[in-house]
C-alpha atoms as a PDB file:
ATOM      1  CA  UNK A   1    -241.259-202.571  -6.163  1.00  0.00           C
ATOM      2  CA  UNK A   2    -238.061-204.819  -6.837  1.00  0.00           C
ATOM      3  CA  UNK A   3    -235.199-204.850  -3.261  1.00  0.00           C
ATOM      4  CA  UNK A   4    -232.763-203.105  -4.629  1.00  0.00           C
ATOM      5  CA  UNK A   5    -234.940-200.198  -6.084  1.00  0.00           C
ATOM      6  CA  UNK A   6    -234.136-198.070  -2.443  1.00  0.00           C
ATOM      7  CA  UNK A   7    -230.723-198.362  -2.842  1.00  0.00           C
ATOM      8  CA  UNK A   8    -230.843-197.535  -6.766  1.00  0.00           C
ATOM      9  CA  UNK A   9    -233.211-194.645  -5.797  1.00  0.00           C
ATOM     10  CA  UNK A  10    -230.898-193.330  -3.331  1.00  0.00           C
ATOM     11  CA  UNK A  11    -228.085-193.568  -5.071  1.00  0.00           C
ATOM     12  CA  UNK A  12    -229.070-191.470  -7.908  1.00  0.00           C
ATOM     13  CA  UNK A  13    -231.193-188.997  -5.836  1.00  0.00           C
ATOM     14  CA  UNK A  14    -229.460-187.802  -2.502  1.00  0.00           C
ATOM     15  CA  UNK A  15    -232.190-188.348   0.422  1.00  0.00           C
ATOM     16  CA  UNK A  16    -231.456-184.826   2.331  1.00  0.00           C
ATOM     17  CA  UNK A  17    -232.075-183.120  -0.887  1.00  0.00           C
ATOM     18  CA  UNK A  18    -234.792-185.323  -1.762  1.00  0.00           C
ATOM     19  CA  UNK A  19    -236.506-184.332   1.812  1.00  0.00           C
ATOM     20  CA  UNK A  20    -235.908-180.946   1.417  1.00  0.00           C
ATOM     21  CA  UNK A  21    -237.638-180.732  -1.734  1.00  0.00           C
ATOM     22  CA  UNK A  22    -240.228-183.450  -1.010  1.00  0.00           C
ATOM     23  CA  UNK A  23    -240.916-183.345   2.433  1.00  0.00           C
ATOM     24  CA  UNK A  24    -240.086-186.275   5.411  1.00  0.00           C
ATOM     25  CA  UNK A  25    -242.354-188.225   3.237  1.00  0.00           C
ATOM     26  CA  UNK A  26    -239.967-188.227   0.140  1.00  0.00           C
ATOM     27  CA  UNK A  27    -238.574-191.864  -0.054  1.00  0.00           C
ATOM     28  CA  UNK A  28    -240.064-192.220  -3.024  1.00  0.00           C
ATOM     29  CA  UNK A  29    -242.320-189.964  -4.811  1.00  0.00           C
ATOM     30  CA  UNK A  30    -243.416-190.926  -7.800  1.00  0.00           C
ATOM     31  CA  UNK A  31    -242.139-190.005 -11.225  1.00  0.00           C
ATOM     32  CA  UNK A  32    -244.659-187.197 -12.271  1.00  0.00           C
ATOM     33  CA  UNK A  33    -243.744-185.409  -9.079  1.00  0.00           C
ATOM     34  CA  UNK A  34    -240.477-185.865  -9.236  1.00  0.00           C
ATOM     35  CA  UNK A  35    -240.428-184.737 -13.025  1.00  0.00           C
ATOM     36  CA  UNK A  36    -243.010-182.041 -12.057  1.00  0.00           C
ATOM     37  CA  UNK A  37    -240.380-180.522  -8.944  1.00  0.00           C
ATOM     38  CA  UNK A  38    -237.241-180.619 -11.359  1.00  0.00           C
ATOM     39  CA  UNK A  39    -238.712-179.311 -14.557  1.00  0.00           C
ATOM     40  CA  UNK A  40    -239.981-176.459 -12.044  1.00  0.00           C
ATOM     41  CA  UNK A  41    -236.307-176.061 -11.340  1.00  0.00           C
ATOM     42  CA  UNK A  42    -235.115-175.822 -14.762  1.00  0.00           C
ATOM     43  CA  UNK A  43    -237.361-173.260 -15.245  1.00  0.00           C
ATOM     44  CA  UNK A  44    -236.500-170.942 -12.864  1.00  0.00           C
ATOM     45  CA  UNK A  45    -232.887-171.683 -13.352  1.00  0.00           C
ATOM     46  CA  UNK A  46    -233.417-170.098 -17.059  1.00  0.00           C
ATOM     47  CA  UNK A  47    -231.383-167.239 -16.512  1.00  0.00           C
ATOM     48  CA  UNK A  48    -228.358-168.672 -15.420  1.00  0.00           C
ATOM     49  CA  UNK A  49    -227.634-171.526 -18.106  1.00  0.00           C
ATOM     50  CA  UNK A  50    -225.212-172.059 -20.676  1.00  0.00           C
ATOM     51  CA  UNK A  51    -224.938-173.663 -23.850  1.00  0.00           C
ATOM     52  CA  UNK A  52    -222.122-176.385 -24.286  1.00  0.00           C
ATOM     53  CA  UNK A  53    -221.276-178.123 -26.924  1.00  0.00           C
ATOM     54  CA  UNK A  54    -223.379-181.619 -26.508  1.00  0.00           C
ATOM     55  CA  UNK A  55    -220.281-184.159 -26.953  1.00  0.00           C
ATOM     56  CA  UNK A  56    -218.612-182.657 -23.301  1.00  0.00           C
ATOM     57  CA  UNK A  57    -221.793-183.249 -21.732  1.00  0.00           C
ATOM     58  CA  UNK A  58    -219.740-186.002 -19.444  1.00  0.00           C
ATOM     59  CA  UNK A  59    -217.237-183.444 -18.571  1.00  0.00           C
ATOM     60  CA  UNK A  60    -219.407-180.498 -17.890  1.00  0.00           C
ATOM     61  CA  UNK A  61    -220.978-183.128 -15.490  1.00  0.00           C
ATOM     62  CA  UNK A  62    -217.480-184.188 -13.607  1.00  0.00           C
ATOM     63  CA  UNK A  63    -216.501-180.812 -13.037  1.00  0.00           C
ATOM     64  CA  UNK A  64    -219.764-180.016 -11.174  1.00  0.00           C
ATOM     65  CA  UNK A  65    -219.585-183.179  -9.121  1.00  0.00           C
ATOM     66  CA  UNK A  66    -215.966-182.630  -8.397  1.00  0.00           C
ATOM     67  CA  UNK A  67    -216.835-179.488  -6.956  1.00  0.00           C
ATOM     68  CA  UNK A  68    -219.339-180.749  -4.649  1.00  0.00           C
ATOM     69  CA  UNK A  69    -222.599-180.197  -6.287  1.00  0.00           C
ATOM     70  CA  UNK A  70    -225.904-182.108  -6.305  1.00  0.00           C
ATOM     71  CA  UNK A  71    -226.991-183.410 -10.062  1.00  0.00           C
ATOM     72  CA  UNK A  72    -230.814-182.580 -10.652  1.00  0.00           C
ATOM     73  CA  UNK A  73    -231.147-180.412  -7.051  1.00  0.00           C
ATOM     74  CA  UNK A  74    -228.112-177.882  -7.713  1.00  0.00           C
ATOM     75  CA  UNK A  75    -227.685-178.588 -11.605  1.00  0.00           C
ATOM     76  CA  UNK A  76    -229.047-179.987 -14.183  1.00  0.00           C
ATOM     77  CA  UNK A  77    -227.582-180.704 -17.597  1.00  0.00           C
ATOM     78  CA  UNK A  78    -230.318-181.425 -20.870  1.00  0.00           C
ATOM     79  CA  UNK A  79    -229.534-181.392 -24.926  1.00  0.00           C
ATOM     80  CA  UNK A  80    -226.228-179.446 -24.349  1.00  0.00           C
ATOM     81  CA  UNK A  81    -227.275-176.869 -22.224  1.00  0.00           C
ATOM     82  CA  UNK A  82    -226.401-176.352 -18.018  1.00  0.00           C
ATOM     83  CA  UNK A  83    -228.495-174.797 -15.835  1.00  0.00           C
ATOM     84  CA  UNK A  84    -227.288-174.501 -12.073  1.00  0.00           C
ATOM     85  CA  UNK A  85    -228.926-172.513  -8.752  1.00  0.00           C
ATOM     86  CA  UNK A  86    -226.628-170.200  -8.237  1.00  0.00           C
ATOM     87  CA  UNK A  87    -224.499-167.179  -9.918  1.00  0.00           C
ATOM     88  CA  UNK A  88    -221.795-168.716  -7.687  1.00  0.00           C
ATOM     89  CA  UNK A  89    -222.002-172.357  -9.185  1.00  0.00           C
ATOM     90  CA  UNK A  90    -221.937-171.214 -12.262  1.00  0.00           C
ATOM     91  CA  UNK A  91    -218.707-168.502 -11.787  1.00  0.00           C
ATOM     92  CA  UNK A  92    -216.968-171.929 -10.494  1.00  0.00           C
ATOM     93  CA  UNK A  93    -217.765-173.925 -12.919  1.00  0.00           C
ATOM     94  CA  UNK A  94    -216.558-171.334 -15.372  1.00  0.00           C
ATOM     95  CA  UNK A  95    -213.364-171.210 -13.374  1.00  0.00           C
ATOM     96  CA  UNK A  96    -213.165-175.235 -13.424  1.00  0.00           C
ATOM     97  CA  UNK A  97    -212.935-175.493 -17.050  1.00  0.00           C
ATOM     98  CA  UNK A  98    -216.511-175.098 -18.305  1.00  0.00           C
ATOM     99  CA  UNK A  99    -215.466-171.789 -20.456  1.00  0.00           C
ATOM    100  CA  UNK A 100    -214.242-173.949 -22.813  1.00  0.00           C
ATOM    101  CA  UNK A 101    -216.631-176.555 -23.198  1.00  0.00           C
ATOM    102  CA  UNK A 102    -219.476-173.703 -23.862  1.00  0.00           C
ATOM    103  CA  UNK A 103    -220.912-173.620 -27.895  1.00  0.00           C
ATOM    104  CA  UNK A 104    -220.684-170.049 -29.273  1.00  0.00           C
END
């Protein structure tokens, strides 16, 4: 594994969320769990996602990371559709301007 691969890793996947989802052991599972674990969480996030129009895809994302929220533990954001964790997340999103990025 190349040097800077831990700080690439960590960079794109927060370590406390990555231990709480992984165990102590998480500084680095491998892709097929880690694709396993978050495709598990889109799944059960089913019922709280919204379609958006796939060119804001960029701003859906910077509203959810201006408000604080972890990309693939508290959202995740595929082929123009959002999916968070919460009712809440979602309601402030909404709030934050994703109402009217959404595709009718």
């Amino acid at each position: 594994m190349p040097p800077h691969f831990d700080t690439i890793y960590s960079t794109i996947f927060d370590q406390k969320y990555m231990r709480d989802l992984f165990g102590e052991d998480s500084k680095s599972p491998d892709i097929g769990e880690r694709t396993r674990v978050f495709f598990d969480l889109w799944q059960q996030w089913e019922h709280r996602s919204v379609r958006i129009k796939s060119y804001r895809n960029k701003d859906v994302r910077t509203i959810l990371l201006s408000l604080g929220y972890k990309e693939h533990f508290e959202f995740q954001l595929r082929n123009g559709e959002l999916r968070c964790d919460s009712d809440e997340m979602l309601a402030m999103a909404m709030i934050n301007g994703l109402e009217n990025m959404r595709k009718l």
